[in-house]
C-alpha atoms as a PDB file:
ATOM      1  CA  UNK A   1     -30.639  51.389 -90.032  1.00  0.00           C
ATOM      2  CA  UNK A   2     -27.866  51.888 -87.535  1.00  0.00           C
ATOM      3  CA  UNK A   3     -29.276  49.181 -84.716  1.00  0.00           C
ATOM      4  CA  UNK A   4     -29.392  46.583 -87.975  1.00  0.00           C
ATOM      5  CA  UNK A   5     -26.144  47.465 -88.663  1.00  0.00           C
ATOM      6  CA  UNK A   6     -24.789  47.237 -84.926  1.00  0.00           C
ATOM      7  CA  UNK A   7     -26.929  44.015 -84.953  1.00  0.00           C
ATOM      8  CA  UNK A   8     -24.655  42.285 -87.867  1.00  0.00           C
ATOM      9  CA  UNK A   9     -21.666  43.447 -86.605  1.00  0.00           C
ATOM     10  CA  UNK A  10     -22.572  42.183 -83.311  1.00  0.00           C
ATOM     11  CA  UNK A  11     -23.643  38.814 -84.904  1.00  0.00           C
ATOM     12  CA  UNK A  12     -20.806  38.777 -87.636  1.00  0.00           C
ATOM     13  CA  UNK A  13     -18.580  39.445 -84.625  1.00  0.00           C
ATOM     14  CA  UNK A  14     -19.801  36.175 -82.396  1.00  0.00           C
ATOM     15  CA  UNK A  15     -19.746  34.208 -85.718  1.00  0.00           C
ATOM     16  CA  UNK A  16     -16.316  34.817 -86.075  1.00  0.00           C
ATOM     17  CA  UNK A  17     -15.247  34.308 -82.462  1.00  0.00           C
ATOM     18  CA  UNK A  18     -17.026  30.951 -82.293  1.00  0.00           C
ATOM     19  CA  UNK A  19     -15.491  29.507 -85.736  1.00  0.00           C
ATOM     20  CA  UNK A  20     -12.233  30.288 -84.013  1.00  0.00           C
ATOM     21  CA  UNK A  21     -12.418  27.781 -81.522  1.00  0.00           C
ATOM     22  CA  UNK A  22      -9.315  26.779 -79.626  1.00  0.00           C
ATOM     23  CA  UNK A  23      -8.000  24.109 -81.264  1.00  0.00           C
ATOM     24  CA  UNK A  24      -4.447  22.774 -80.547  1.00  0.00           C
ATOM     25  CA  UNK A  25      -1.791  24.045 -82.651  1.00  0.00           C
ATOM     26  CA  UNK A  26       1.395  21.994 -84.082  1.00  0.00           C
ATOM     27  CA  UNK A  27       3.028  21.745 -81.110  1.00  0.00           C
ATOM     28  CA  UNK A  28      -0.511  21.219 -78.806  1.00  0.00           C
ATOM     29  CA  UNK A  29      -0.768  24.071 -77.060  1.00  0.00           C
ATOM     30  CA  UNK A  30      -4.258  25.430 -76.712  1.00  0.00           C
ATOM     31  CA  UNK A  31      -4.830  29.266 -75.352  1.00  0.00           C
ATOM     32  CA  UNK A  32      -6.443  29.456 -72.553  1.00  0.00           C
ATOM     33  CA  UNK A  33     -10.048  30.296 -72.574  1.00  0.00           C
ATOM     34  CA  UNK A  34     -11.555  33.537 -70.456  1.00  0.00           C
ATOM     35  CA  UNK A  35     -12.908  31.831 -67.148  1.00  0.00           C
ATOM     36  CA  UNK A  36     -11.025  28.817 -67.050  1.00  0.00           C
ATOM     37  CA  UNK A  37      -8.923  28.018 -63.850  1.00  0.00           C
ATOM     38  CA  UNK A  38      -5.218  26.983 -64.453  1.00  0.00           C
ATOM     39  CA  UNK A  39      -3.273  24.799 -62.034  1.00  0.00           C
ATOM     40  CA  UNK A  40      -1.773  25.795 -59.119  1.00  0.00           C
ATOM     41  CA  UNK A  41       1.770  25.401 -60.417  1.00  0.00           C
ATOM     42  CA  UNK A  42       0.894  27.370 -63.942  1.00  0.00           C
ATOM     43  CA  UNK A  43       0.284  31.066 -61.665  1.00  0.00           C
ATOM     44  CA  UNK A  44       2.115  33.048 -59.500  1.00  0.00           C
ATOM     45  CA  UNK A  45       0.081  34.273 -56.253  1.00  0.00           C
ATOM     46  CA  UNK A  46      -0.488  37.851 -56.447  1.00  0.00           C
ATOM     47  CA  UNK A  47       0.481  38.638 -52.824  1.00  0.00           C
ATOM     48  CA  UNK A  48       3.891  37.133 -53.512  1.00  0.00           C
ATOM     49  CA  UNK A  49       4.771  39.620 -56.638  1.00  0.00           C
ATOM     50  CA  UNK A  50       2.838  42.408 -54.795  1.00  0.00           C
ATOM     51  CA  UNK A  51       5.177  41.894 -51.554  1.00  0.00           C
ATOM     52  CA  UNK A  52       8.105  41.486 -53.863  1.00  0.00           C
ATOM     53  CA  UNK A  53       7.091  45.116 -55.682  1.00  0.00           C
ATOM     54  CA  UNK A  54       6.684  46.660 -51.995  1.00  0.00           C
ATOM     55  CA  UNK A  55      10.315  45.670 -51.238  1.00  0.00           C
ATOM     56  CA  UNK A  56      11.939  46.304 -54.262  1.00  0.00           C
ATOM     57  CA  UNK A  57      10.506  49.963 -53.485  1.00  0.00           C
ATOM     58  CA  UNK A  58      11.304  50.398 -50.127  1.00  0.00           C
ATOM     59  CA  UNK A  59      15.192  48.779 -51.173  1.00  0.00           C
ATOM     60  CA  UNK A  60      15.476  51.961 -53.627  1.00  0.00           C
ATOM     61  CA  UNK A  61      14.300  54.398 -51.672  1.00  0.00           C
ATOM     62  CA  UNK A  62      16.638  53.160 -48.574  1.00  0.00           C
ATOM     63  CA  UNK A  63      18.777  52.967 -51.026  1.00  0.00           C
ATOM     64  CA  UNK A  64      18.383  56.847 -52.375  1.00  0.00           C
ATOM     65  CA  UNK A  65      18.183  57.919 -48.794  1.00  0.00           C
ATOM     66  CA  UNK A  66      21.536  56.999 -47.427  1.00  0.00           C
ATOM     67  CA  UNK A  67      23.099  58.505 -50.860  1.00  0.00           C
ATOM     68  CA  UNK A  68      21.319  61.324 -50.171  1.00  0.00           C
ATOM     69  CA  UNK A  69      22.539  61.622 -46.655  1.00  0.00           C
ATOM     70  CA  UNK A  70      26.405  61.168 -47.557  1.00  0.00           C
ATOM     71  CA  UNK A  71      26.557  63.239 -50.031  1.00  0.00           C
ATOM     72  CA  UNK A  72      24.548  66.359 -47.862  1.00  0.00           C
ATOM     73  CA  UNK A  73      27.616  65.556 -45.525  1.00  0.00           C
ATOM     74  CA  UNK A  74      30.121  65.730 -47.962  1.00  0.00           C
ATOM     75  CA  UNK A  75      28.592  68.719 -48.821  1.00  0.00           C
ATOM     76  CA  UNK A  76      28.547  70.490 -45.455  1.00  0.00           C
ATOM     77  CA  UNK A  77      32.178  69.274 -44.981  1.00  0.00           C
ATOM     78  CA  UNK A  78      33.328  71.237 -47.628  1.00  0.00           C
ATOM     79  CA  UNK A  79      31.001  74.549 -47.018  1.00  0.00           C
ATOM     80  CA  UNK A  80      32.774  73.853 -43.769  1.00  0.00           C
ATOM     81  CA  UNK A  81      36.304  73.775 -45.385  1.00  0.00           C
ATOM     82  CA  UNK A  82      35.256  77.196 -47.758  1.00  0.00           C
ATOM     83  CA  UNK A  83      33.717  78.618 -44.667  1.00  0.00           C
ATOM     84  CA  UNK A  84      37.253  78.339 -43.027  1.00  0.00           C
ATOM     85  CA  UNK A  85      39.574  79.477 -46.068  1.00  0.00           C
ATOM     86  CA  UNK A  86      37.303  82.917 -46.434  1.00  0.00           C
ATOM     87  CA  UNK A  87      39.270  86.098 -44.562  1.00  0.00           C
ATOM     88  CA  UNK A  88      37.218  87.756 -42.199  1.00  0.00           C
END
């Protein structure tokens, strides 16, 4: 009973799917179909956004690290300065 019921669902499924062809709507755009190739000018190369990710990154954390590094020297300047002011 449970295979002829995963069998309609199955077929009900594809039934479905296939009735909803891709037609073109009001305006005449039609979805693009799993498998089908666009044009050269429709995508974006993934090394390009991939390179652009990697840099963004590395910008921040360049970024982070010379914050980092002034304020740890602002920091020891003033243990410095409260170093100086305690009596011995």
């Amino acid at each position: 009973m449970t295979t002829l019921r995963a069998f309609l669902c199955t077929f009900t499924f594809f039934a479905i799917m296939s009735l909803a062809h891709a037609a073109p709507d009001s305006e005449g755009f039609v979805p693009v179909q799993p498998g089908e190739v666009l044009a050269a000018s429709e995508s974006i190369p993934a090394r390009n956004l991939v390179a652009a990710a990697y840099g963004f990154i590395f910008a921040a954390l360049a970024v982070w690290t010379l914050t980092v590094q002034v304020r740890s020297r602002r920091l020891e300047a003033e243990l410095e300065s409260l170093r100086a002011k305690l009596p011995r």
